[in-house]
Protein backbone atom coordinates (compact mmCIF):
# COMPACT_ATOMS: atom_id res chain seq x y z
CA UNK A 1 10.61 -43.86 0.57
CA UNK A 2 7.05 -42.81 1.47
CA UNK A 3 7.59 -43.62 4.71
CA UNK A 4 10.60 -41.61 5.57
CA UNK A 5 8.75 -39.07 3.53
CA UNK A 6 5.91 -39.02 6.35
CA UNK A 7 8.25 -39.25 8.90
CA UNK A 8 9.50 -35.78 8.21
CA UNK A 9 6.40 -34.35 6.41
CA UNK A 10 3.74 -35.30 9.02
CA UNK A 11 5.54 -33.32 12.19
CA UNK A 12 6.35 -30.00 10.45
CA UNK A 13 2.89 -30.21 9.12
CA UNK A 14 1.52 -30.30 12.65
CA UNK A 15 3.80 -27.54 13.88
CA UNK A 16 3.09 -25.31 11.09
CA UNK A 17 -0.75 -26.20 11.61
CA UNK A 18 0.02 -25.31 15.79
CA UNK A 19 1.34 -22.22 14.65
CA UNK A 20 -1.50 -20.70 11.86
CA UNK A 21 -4.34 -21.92 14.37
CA UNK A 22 -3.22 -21.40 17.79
CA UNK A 23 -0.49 -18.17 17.14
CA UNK A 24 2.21 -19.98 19.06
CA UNK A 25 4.90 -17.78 17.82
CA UNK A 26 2.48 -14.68 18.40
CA UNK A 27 0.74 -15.56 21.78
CA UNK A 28 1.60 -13.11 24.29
CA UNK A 29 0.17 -12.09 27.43
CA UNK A 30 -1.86 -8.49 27.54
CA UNK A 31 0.05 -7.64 30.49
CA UNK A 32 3.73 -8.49 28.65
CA UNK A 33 2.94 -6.54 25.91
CA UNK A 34 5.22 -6.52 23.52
CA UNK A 35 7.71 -9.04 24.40
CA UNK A 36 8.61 -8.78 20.82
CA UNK A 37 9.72 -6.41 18.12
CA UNK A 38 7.25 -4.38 16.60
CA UNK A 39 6.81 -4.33 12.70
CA UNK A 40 5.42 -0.63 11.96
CA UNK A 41 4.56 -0.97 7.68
CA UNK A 42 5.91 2.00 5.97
CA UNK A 43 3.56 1.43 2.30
CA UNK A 44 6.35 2.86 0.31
CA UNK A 45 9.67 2.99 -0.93
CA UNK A 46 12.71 4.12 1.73
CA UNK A 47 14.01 7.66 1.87
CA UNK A 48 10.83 9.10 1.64
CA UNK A 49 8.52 11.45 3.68
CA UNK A 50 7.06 8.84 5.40
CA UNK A 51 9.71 6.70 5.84
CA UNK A 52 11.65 9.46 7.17
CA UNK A 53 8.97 10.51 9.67
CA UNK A 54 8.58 6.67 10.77
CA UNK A 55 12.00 6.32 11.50
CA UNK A 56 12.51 9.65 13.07
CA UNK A 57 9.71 8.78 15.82
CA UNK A 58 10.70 4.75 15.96
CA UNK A 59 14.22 6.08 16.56
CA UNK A 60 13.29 8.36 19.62
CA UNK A 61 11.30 5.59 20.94
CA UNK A 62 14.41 3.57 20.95
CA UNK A 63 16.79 5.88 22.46
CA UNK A 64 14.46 6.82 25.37
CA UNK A 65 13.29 3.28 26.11
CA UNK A 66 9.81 4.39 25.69
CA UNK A 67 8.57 0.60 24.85
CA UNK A 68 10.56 -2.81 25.87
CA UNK A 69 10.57 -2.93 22.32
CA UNK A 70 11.45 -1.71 19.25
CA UNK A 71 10.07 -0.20 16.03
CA UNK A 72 11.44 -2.18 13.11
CA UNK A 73 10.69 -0.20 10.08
CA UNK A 74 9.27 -2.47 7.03
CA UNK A 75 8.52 -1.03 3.99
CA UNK A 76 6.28 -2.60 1.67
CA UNK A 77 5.93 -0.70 -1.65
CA UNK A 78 3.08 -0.48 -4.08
CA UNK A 79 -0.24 -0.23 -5.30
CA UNK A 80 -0.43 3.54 -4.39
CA UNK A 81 0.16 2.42 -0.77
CA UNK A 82 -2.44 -0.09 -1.07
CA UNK A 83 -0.38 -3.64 -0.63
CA UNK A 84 1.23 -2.34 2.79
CA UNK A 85 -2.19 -1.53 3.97
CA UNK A 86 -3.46 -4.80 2.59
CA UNK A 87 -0.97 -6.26 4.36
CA UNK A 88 -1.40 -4.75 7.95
CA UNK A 89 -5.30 -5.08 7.96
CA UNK A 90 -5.02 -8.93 7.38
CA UNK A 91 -2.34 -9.62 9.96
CA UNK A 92 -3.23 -10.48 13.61
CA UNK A 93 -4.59 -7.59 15.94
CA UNK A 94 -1.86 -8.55 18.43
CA UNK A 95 -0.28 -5.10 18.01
CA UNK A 96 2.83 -6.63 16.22
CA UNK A 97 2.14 -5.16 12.74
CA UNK A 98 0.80 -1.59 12.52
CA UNK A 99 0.82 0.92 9.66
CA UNK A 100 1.91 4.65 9.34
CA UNK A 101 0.14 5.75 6.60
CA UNK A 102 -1.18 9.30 5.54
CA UNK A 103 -4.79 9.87 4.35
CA UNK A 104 -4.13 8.06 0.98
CA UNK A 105 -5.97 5.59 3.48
CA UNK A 106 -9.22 7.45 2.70
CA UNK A 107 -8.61 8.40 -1.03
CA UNK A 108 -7.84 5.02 -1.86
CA UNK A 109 -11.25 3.71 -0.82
CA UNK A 110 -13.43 6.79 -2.40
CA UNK A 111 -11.21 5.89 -5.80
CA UNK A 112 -12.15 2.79 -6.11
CA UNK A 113 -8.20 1.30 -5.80
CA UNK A 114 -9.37 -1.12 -2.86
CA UNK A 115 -12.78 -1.87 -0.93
CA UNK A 116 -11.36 -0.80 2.42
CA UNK A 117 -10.77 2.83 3.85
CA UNK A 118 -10.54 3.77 7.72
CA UNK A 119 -13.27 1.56 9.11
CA UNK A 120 -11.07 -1.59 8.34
CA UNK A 121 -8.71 -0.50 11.19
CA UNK A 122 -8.00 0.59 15.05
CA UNK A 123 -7.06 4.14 14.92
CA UNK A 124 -3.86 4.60 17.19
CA UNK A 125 -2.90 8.22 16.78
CA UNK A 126 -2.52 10.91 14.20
CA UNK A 127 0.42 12.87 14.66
CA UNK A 128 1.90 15.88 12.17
CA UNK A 129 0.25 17.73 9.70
CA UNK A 130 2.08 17.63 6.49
CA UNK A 131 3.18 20.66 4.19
CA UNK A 132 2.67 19.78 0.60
CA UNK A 133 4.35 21.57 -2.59
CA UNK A 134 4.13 21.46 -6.82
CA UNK A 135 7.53 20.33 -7.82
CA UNK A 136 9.16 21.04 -11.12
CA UNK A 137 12.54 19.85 -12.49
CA UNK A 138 14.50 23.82 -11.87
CA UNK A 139 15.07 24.08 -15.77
CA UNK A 140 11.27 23.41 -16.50
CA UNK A 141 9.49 26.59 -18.19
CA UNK A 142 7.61 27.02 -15.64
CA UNK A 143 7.75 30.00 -13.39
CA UNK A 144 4.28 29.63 -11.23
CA UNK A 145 1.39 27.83 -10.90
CA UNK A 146 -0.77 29.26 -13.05
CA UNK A 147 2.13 28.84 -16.04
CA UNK A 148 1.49 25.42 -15.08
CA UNK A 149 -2.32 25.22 -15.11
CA UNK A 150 -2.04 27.13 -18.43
CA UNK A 151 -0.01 24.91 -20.26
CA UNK A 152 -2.47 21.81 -18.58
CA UNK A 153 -5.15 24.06 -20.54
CA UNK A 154 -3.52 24.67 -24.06
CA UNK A 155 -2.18 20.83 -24.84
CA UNK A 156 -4.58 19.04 -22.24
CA UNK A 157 -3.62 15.22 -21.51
CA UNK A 158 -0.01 16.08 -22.00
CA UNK A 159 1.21 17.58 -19.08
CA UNK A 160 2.45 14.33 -17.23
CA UNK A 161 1.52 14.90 -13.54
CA UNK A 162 2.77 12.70 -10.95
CA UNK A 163 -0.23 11.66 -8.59
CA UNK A 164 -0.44 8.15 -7.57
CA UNK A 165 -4.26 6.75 -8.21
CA UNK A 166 -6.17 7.35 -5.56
CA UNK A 167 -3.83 9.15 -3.25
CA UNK A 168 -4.37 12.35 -1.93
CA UNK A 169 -2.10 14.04 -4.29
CA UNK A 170 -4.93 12.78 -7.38
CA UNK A 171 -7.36 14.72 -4.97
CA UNK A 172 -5.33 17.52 -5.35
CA UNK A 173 -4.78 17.18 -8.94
CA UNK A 174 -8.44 17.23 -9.51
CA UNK A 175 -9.04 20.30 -7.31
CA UNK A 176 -6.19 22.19 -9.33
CA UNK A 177 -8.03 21.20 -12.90
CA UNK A 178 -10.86 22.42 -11.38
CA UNK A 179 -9.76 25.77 -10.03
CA UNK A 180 -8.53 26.10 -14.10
CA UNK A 181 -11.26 25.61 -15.91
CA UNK A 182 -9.74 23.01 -18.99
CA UNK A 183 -6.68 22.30 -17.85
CA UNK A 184 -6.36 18.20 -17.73
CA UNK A 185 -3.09 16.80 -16.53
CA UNK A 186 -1.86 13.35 -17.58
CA UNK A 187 -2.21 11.72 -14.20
CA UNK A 188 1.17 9.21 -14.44
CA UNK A 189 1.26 6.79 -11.36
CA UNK A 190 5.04 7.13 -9.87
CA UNK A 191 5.55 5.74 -6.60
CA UNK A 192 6.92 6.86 -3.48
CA UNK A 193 8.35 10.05 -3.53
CA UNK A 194 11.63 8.84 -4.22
CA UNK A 195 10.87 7.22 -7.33
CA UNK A 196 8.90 10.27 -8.38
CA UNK A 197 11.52 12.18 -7.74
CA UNK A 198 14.26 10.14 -9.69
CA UNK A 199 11.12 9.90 -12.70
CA UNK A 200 11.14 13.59 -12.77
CA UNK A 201 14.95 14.48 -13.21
CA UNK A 202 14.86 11.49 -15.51
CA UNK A 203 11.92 13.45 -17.72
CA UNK A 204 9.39 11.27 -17.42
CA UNK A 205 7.04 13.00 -15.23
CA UNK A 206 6.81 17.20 -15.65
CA UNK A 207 5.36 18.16 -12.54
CA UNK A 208 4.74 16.45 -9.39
CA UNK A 209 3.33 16.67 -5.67
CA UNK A 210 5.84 16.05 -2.91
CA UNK A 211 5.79 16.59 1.24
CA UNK A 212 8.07 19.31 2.20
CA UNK A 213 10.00 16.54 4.16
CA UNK A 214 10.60 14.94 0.64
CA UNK A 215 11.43 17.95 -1.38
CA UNK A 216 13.99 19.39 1.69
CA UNK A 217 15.82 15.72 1.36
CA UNK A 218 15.80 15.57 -2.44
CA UNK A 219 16.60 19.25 -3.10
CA UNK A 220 20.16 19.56 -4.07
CA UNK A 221 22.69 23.02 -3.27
CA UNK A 222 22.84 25.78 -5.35
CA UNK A 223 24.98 25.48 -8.43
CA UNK A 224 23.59 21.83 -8.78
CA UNK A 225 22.86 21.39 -12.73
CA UNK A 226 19.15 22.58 -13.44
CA UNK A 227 18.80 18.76 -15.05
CA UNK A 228 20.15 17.54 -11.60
CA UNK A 229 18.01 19.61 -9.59
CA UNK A 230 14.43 20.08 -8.68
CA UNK A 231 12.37 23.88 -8.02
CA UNK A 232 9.24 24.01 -5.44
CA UNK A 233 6.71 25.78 -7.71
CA UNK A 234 4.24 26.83 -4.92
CA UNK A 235 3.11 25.43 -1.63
CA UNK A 236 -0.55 24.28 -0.93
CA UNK A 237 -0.79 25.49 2.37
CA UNK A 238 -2.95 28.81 3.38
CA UNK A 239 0.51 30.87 3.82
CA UNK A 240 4.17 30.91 2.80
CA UNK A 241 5.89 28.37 4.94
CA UNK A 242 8.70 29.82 7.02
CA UNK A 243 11.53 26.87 5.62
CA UNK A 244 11.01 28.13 1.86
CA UNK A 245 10.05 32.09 2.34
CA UNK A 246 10.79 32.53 -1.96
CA UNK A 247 7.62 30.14 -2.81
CA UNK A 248 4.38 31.18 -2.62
CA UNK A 249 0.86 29.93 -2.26
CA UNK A 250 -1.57 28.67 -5.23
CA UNK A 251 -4.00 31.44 -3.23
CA UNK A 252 -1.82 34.20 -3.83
CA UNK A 253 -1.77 33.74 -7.77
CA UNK A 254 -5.31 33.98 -7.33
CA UNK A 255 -5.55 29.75 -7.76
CA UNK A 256 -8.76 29.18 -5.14
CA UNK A 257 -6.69 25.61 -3.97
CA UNK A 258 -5.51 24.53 -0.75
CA UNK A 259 -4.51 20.57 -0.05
CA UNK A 260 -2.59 19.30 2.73
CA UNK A 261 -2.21 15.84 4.70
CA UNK A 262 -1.42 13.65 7.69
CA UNK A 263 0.04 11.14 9.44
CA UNK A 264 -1.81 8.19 11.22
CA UNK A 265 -1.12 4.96 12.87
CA UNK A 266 -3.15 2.15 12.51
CA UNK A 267 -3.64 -1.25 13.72
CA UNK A 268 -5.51 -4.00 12.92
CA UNK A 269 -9.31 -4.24 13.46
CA UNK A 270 -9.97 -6.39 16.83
CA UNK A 271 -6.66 -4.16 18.13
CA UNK A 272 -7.45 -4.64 22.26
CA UNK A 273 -8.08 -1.18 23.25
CA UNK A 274 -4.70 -1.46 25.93
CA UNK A 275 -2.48 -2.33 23.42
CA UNK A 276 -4.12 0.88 20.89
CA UNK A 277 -3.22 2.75 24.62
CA UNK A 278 0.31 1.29 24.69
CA UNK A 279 1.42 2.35 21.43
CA UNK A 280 -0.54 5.94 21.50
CA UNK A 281 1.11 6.90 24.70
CA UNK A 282 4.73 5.76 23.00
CA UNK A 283 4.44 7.81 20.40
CA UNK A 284 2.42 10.98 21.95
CA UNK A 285 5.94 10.72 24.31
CA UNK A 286 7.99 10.25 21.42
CA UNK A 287 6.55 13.79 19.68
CA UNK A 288 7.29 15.30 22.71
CA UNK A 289 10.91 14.69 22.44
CA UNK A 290 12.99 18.04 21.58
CA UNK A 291 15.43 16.08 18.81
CA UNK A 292 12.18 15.18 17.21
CA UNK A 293 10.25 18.62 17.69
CA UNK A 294 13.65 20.10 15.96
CA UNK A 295 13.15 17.92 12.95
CA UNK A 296 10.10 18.60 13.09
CA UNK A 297 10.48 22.34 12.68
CA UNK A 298 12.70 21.64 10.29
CA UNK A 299 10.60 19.80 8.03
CA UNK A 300 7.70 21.91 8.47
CA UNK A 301 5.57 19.20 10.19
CA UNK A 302 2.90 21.19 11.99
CA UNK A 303 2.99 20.01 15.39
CA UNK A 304 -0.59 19.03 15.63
CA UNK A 305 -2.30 15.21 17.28
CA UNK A 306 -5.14 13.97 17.86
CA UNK A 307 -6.34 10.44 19.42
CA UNK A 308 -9.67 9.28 20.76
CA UNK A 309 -12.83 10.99 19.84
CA UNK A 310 -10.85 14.07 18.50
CA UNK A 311 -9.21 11.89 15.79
CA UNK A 312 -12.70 9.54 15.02
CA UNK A 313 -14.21 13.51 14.44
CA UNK A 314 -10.96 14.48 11.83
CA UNK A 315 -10.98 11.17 10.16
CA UNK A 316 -15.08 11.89 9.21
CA UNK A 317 -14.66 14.98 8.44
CA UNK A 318 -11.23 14.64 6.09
CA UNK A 319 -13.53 11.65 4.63
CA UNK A 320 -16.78 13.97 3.66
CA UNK A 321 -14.05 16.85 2.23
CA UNK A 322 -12.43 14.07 -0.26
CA UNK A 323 -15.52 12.19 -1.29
CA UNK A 324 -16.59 15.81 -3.51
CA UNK A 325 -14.13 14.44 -5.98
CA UNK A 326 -14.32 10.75 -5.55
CA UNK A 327 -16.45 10.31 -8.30
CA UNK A 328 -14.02 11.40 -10.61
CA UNK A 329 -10.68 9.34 -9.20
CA UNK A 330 -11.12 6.54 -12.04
CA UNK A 331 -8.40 4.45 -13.03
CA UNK A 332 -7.96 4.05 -16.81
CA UNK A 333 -6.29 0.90 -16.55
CA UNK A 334 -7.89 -2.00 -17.64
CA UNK A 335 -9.89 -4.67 -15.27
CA UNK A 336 -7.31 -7.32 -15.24
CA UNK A 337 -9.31 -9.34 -12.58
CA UNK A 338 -12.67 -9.17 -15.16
CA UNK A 339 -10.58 -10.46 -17.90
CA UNK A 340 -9.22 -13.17 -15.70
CA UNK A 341 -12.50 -14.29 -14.54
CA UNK A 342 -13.72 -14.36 -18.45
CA UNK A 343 -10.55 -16.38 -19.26
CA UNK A 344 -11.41 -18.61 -16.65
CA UNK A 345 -15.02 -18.98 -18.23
CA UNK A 346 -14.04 -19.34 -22.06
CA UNK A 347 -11.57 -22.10 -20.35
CA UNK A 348 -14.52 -24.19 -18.89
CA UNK A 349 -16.35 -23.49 -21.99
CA UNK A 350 -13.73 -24.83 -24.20
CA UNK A 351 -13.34 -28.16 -21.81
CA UNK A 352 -17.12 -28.25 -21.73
CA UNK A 353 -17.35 -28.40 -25.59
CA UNK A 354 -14.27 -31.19 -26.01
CA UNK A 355 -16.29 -33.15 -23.83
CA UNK A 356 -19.21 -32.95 -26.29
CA UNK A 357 -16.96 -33.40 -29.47
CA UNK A 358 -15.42 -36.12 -27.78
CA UNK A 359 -18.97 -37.66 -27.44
CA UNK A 360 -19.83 -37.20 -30.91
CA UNK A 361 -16.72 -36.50 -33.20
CA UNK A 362 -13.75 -39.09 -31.80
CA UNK A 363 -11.31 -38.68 -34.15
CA UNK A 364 -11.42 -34.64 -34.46
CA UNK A 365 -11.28 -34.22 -30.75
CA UNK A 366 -8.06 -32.82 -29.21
CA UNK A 367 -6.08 -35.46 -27.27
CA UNK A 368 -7.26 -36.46 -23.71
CA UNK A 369 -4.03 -36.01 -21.88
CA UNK A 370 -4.37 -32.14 -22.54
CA UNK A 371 -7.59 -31.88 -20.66
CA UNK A 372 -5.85 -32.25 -16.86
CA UNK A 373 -3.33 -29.10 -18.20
CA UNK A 374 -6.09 -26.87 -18.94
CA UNK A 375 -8.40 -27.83 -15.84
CA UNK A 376 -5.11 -27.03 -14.29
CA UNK A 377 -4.02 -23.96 -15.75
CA UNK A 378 -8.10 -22.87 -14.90
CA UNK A 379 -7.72 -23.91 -11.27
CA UNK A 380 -4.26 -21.23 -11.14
CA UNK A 381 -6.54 -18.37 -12.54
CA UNK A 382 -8.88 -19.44 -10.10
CA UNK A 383 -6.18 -18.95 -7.06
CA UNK A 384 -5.05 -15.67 -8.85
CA UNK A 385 -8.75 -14.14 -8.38
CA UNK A 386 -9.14 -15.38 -4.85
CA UNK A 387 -6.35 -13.82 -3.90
CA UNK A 388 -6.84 -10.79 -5.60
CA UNK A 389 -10.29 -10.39 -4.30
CA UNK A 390 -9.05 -11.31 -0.87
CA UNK A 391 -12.12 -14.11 -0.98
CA UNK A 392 -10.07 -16.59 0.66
CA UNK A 393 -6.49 -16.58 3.42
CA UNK A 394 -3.17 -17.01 1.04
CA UNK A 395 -2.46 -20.38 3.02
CA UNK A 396 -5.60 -22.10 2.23
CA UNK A 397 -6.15 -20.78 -1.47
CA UNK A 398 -2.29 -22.06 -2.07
CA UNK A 399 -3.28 -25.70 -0.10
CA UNK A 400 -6.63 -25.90 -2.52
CA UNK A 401 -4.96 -25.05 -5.54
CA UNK A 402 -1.61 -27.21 -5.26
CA UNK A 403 -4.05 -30.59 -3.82
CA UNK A 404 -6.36 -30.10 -7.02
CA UNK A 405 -3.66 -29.29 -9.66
CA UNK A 406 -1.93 -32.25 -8.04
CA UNK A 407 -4.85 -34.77 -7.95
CA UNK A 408 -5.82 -33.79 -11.60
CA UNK A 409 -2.17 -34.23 -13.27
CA UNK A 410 -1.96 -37.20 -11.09
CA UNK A 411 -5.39 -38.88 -12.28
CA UNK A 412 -6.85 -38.67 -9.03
CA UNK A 413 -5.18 -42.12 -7.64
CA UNK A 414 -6.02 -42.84 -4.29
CA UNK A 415 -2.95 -44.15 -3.34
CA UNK A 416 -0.76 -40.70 -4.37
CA UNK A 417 -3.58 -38.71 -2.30
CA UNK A 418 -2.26 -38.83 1.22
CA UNK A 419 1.06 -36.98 -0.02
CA UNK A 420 -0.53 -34.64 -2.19
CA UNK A 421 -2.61 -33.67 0.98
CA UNK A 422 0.83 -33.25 2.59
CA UNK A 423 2.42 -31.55 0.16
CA UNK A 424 -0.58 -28.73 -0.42
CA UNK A 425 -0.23 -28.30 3.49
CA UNK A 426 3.40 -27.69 3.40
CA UNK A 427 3.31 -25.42 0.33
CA UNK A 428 0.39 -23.25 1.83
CA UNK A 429 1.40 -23.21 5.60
CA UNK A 430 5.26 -23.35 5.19
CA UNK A 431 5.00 -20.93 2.14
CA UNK A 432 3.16 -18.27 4.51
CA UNK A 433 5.39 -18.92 7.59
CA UNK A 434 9.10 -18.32 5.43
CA UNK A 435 7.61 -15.22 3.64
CA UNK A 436 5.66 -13.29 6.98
CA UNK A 437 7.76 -14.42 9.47
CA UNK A 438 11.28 -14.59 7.88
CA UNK A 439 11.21 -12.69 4.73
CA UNK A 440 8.51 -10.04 5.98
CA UNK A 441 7.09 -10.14 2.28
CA UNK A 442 3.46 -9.24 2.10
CA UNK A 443 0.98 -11.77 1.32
CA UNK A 444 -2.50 -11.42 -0.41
């Protein structure tokens, strides 16, 4: 049995090993690039301002031929936008995984939500400037802004305010407590703008932030119930904007608060500078395109880009503008890695005393066989903080930890070893392979 079991274990094992080491899947010449689809991350849900934009661009790219290849549009939700990221700054820099992402990019470093901002990536472009607006379910009592910041002010910590941890919309938040002296929102973490917008006709959120892309896609026609229906309550932009001429501007009731945001293309750090040159030029010709410059309009995406030097100079300066507030973008959720790593402690505390009672106390220790379990169960809190800490690659923290919890159940007999070192290579490697390359799921 074991040796039909190598038989079959030992080549897959070698081709997964040919394919994490030497990118034999991946490798592609500079000069054919791409000679294969192109996975652009959208960090949140679909149907929202992003993912609309994304799709709007990837789409003209396709119908002009701009790039032997297309834009396939993944979107990997969460984490404020931080688990797509993740996910494109640990894949290759073989221009096969990028990210459109706005400049939650930069708030999510200066709030603490991950260790990584702008510097952990290849800037490709930044194209669009994005309109952003207060939203309000249309039957909500409020009629303006200030109504808003007033009620913030009268019954602080109640006003449930949808703005994502560490995105730019918490910025904004922030600036708009601070414009009213004592007003405090509740700062609820929602999502993509779709799920915002389906938490705020549902009554769980009171007021929100949404892209004028979002709120012209999720606005419904008139005669729409008020409960089914959702009201801009004023833009954050210096003027009116053209595509809602009844709203106005946070300056204009007097509300010293403007807030707006972009969107950028990144790729992975180590990027070669022709394939950053490749993609830039697809999508600078893509923006150019008059279906897209319509939608554009339509939306109310200022028509502004910037690559090169020009867009190194905006990302330092949007970076020195946010990092006023940083200091306040705190999450109130608890440190679940801390408590892990204190679990994991007590755990080798409570293994190093049985040892010791064992020693002196026989007959009141607890039975041996339930020592491998909770080594075990230590080692998978272990591999649950390397991941999260992105200390170690997914494939070799899942080979370590399924070889160790193996050997330890198993007693550590030499003559199981061999397959256990099999098995942890098939779980780590072939685990990666079916969930990046056929699933698309986003590993640690």
């Amino acid at each position: 049995m074991n040796r039909i079991w190598h038989i079959f274990a030992v080549p897959l094992i070698a081709v997964l090993l040919l394919w994490r080491i030497s990118g034999v899947f991946n490798s592609n010449s500079e000069a054919s690039y791409p000679a294969q689809p192109i996975q652009v991350v959208v960090p949140y849900d679909a149907g929202g301002g992003t993912d609309n934009f994304v799709r709007l661009l990837s789409k003209a790219i396709a119908d002009h031929e701009l790039l032997p290849q297309p834009l396939v549009v993944i979107n990997q939700p969460g984490g404020s936008g931080t688990i797509g990221s993740r996910y494109v700054k640990d894949s290759p820099p073989d221009g096969y995984r990028i990210l459109c992402h706005h400049e939650s990019i930069i708030t999510a470093k200066l709030s603490g939500s991950v260790p990584f901002g702008p510097e952990a990536f290849e800037p490709i472009v930044q194209t669009g400037g994005i309109n952003l607006l207060v939203v309000v379910r249309e039957d909500a009592p409020y009629q303006s802004m200030r109504d808003l910041l007033e009620a913030a002010k009268q019954e602080p910590k109640t006003l449930r305010f949808g703005a994502n941890l560490g995105s730019p919309a918490h910025f904004t938040a922030m600036k708009l407590e601070a414009a009213h002296p004592g007003a405090q929102f509740n700062l609820i973490t929602a999502g993509g703008g779709q799920k915002r917008f389906v938490s705020l006709l549902g009554g769980h959120l009171d007021a929100g932030i949404f892209s004028l892309a979002e709120y012209l896609a999720f606005r419904a026609e008139e005669g729409t119930p008020p409960d089914k229906n959702v009201r801009a309550l004023a833009v954050l932009s210096a003027e009116r904007l053209p595509s809602l001429p009844g709203v106005g501007t946070c300056l204009a009731e007097g509300i010293d608060v403007t807030s707006d945001n972009a969107y950028y293309w990144w790729a992975p750090q180590g990027t070669p500078p022709e394939v950053i040159e490749t993609l830039s030029q697809a999508l600078l010709s893509a923006w150019e395109k008059e279906e897209v410059r319509e939608t554009l309009n339509e939306w109310s995406i200022a028509p502004e880009v910037s690559q090169g030097e020009s867009l190194l100079q905006r990302l330092e300066d949007r970076v020195s503008q946010m990092e006023k507030f940083a200091v306040r973008a705190k999450s109130d959720l608890p440190n679940f890695p801390l408590y892990a790593f204190l679990i994991v402690l007590a755990l080798i505390a409570v293994v190093i005393v049985k040892s010791v009672v064992e020693r002196t106390a026989p007959s009141a220790a607890l039975p041996v066989e339930y020592r491998p379990a909770i080594i075990a169960f230590a080692i998978v809190i272990a591999y649950v903080l390397l991941l999260q800490f992105g200390l170690v690659p997914f494939a070799l923290a899942t080979i370590a930890m399924v070889f160790f919890c193996g050997a330890i159940i198993s007693g550590w007999q030499r003559q199981r070893l061999p397959v256990l070192v099999e098995i942890a290579l098939l779980a780590g490697l072939g685990s990666e392979f079916v969930f990046t390359r056929i699933f698309t799921v986003a590993l640690p």
